[in-house]
C-alpha atoms as a PDB file:
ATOM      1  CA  UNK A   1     -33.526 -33.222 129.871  1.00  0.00           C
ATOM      2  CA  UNK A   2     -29.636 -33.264 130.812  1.00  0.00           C
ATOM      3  CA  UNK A   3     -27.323 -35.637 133.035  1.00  0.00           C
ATOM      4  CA  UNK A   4     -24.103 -34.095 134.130  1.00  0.00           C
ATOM      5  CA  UNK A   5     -21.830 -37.107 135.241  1.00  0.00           C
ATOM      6  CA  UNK A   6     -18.746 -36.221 136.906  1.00  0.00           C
ATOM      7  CA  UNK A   7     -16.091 -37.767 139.135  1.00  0.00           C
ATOM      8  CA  UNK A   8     -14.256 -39.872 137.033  1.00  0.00           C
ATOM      9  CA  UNK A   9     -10.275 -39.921 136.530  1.00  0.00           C
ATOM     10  CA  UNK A  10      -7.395 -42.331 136.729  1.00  0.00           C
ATOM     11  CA  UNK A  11      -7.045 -44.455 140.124  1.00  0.00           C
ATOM     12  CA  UNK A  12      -5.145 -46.940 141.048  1.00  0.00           C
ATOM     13  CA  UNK A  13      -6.537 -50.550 141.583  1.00  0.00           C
ATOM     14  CA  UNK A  14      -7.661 -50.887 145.477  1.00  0.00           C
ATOM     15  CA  UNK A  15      -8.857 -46.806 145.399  1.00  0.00           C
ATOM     16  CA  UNK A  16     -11.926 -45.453 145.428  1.00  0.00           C
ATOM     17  CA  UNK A  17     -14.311 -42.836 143.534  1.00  0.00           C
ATOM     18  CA  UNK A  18     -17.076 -41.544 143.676  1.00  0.00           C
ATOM     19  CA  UNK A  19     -19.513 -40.612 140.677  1.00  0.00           C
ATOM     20  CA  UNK A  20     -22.209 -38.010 140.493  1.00  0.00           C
ATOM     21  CA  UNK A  21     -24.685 -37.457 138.345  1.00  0.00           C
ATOM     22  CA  UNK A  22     -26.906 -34.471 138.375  1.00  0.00           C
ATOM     23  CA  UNK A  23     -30.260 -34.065 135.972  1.00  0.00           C
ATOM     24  CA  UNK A  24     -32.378 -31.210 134.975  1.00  0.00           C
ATOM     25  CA  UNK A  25     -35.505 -30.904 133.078  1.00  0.00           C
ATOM     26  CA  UNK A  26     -37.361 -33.783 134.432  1.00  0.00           C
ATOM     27  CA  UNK A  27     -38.688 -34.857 138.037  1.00  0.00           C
ATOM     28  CA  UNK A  28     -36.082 -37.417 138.777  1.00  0.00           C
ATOM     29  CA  UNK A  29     -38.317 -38.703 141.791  1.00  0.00           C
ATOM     30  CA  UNK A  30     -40.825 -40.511 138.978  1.00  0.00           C
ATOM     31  CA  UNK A  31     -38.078 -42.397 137.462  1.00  0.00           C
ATOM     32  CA  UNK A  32     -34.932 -44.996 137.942  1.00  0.00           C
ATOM     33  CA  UNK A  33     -31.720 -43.608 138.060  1.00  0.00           C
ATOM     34  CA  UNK A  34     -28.831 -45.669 137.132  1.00  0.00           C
ATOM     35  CA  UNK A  35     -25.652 -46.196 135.944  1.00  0.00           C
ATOM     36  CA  UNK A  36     -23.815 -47.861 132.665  1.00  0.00           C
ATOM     37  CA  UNK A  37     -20.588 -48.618 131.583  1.00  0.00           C
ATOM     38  CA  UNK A  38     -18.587 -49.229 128.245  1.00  0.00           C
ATOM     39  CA  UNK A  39     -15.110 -50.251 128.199  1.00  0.00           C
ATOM     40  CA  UNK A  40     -13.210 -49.748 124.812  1.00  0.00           C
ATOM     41  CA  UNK A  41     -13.827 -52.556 122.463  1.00  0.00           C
ATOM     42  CA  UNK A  42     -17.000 -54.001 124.706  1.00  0.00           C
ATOM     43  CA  UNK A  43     -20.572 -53.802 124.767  1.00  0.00           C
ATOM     44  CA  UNK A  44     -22.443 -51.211 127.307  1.00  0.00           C
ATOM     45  CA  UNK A  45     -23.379 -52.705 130.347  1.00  0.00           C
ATOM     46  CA  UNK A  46     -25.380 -52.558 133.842  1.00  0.00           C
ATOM     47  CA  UNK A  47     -23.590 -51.186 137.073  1.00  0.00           C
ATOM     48  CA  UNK A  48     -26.223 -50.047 138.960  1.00  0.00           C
ATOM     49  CA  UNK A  49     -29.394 -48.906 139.713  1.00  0.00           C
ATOM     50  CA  UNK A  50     -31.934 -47.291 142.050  1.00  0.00           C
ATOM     51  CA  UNK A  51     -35.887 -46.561 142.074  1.00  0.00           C
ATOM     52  CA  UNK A  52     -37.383 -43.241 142.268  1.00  0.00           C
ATOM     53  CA  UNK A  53     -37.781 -43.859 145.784  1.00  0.00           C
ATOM     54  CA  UNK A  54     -34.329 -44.996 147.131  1.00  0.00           C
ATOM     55  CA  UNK A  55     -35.383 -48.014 148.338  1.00  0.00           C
ATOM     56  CA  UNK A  56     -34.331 -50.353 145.801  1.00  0.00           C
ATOM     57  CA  UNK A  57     -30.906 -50.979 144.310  1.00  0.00           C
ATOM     58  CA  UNK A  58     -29.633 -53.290 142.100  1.00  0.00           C
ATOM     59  CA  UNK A  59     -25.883 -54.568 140.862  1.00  0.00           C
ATOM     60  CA  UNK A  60     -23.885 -55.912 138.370  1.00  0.00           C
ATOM     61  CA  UNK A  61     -22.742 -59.299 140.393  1.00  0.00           C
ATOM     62  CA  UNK A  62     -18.998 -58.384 139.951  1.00  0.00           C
ATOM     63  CA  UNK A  63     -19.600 -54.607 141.461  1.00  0.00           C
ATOM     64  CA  UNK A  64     -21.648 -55.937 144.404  1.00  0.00           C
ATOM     65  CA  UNK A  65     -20.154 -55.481 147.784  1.00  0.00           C
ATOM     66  CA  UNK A  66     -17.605 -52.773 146.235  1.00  0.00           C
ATOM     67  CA  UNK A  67     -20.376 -50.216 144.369  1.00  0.00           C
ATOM     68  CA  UNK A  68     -23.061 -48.364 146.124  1.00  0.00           C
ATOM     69  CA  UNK A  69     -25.731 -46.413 144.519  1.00  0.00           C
ATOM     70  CA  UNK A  70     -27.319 -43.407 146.103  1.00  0.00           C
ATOM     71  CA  UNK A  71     -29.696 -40.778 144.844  1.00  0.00           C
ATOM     72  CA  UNK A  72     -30.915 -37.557 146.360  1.00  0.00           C
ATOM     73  CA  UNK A  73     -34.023 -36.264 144.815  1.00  0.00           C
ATOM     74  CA  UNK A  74     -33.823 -32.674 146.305  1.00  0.00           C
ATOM     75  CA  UNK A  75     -30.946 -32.662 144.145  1.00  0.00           C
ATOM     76  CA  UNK A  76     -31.901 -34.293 141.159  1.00  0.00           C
ATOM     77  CA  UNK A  77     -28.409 -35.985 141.539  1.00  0.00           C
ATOM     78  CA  UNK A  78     -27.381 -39.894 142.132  1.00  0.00           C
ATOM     79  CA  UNK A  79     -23.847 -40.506 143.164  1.00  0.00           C
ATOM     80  CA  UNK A  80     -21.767 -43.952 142.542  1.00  0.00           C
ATOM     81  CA  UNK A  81     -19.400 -44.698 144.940  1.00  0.00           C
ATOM     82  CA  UNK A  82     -17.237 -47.394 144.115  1.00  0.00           C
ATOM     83  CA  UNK A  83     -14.542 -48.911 146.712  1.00  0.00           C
ATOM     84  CA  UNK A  84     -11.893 -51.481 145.561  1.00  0.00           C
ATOM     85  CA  UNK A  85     -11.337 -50.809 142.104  1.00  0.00           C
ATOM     86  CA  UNK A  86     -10.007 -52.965 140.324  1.00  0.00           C
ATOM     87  CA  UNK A  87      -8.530 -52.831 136.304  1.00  0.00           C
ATOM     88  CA  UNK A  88     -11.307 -54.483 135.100  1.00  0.00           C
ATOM     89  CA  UNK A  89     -13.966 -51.844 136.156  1.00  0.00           C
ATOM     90  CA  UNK A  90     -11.919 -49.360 133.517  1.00  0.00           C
ATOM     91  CA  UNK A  91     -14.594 -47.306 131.143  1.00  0.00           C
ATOM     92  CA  UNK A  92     -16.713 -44.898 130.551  1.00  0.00           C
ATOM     93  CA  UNK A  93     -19.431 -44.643 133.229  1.00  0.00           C
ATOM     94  CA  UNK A  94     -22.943 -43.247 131.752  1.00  0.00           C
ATOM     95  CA  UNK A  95     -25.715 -42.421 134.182  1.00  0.00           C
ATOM     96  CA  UNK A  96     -29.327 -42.624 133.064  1.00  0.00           C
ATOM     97  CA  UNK A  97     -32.965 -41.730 133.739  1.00  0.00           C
ATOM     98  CA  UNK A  98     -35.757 -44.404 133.343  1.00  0.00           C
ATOM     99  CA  UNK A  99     -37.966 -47.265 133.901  1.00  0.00           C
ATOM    100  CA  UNK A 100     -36.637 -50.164 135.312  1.00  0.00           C
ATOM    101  CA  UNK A 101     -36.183 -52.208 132.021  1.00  0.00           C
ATOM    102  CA  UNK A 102     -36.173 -48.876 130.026  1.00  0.00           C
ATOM    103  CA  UNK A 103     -33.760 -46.516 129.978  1.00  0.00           C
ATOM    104  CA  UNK A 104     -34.321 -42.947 128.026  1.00  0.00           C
ATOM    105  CA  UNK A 105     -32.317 -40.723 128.823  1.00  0.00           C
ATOM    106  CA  UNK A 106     -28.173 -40.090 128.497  1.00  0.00           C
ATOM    107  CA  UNK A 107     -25.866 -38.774 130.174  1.00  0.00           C
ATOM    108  CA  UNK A 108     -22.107 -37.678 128.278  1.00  0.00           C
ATOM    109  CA  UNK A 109     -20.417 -39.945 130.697  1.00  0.00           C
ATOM    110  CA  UNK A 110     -17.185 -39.543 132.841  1.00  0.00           C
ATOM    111  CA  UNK A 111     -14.042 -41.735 132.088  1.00  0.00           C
ATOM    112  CA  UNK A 112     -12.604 -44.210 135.144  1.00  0.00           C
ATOM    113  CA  UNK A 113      -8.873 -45.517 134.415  1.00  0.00           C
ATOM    114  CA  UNK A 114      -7.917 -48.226 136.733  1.00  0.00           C
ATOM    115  CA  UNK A 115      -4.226 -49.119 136.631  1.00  0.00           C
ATOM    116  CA  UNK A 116      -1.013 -49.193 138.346  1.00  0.00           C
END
């Protein structure tokens, strides 16, 4: 199994960008497909997530309203797009393939820098 992740770069606060993530190996439609973030010096934490179906998402309170997940499972690929950044949401953004309250697998992750 392997997550590509992709879209991330420097932004300024108020911008927008949108992550994709794109797995192989698996059939993504079985599983959760979510996102992760780890700022430097911080624990890993939730963003996002959304069941194998599409119908169900799920946020971070501080991303909600700004963050919408997506997932297309022709495409084995769920996007992030994320609207009013702000400094804070500065990390490393991981996607990953699961359960709901298991995660199992990794992606490399794709680095957001929001600053002025």
């Amino acid at each position: 199994v392997q997550l590509q992740a992709s879209g991330g770069r420097w932004v300024q606060p108020g911008g927008s960008l949108r992550l994709s993530c794109a797995a192989s190996g698996l059939t993504v439609s079985s599983y959760y497909m979510g996102w992760f973030r780890q700022a430097p010096g911080k624990e890993r934490e939730f963003v996002a997530c959304v069941s194998g179906d599409g119908d169900l998402t799920f946020y971070k309170d501080s991303v909600r309203g700004r963050f919408t997940i997506s997932r297309d499972n022709a495409k084995s690929t769920v996007w992030l797009q994320m609207d009013n950044l702000k400094p804070e949401d500065t990390a490393v953004y991981l996607c990953t393939v699961g359960t709901f309250s298991a995660y199992k697998f990794w992606g490399q992750g794709t680095e957001v820098t929001v600053s002025s």
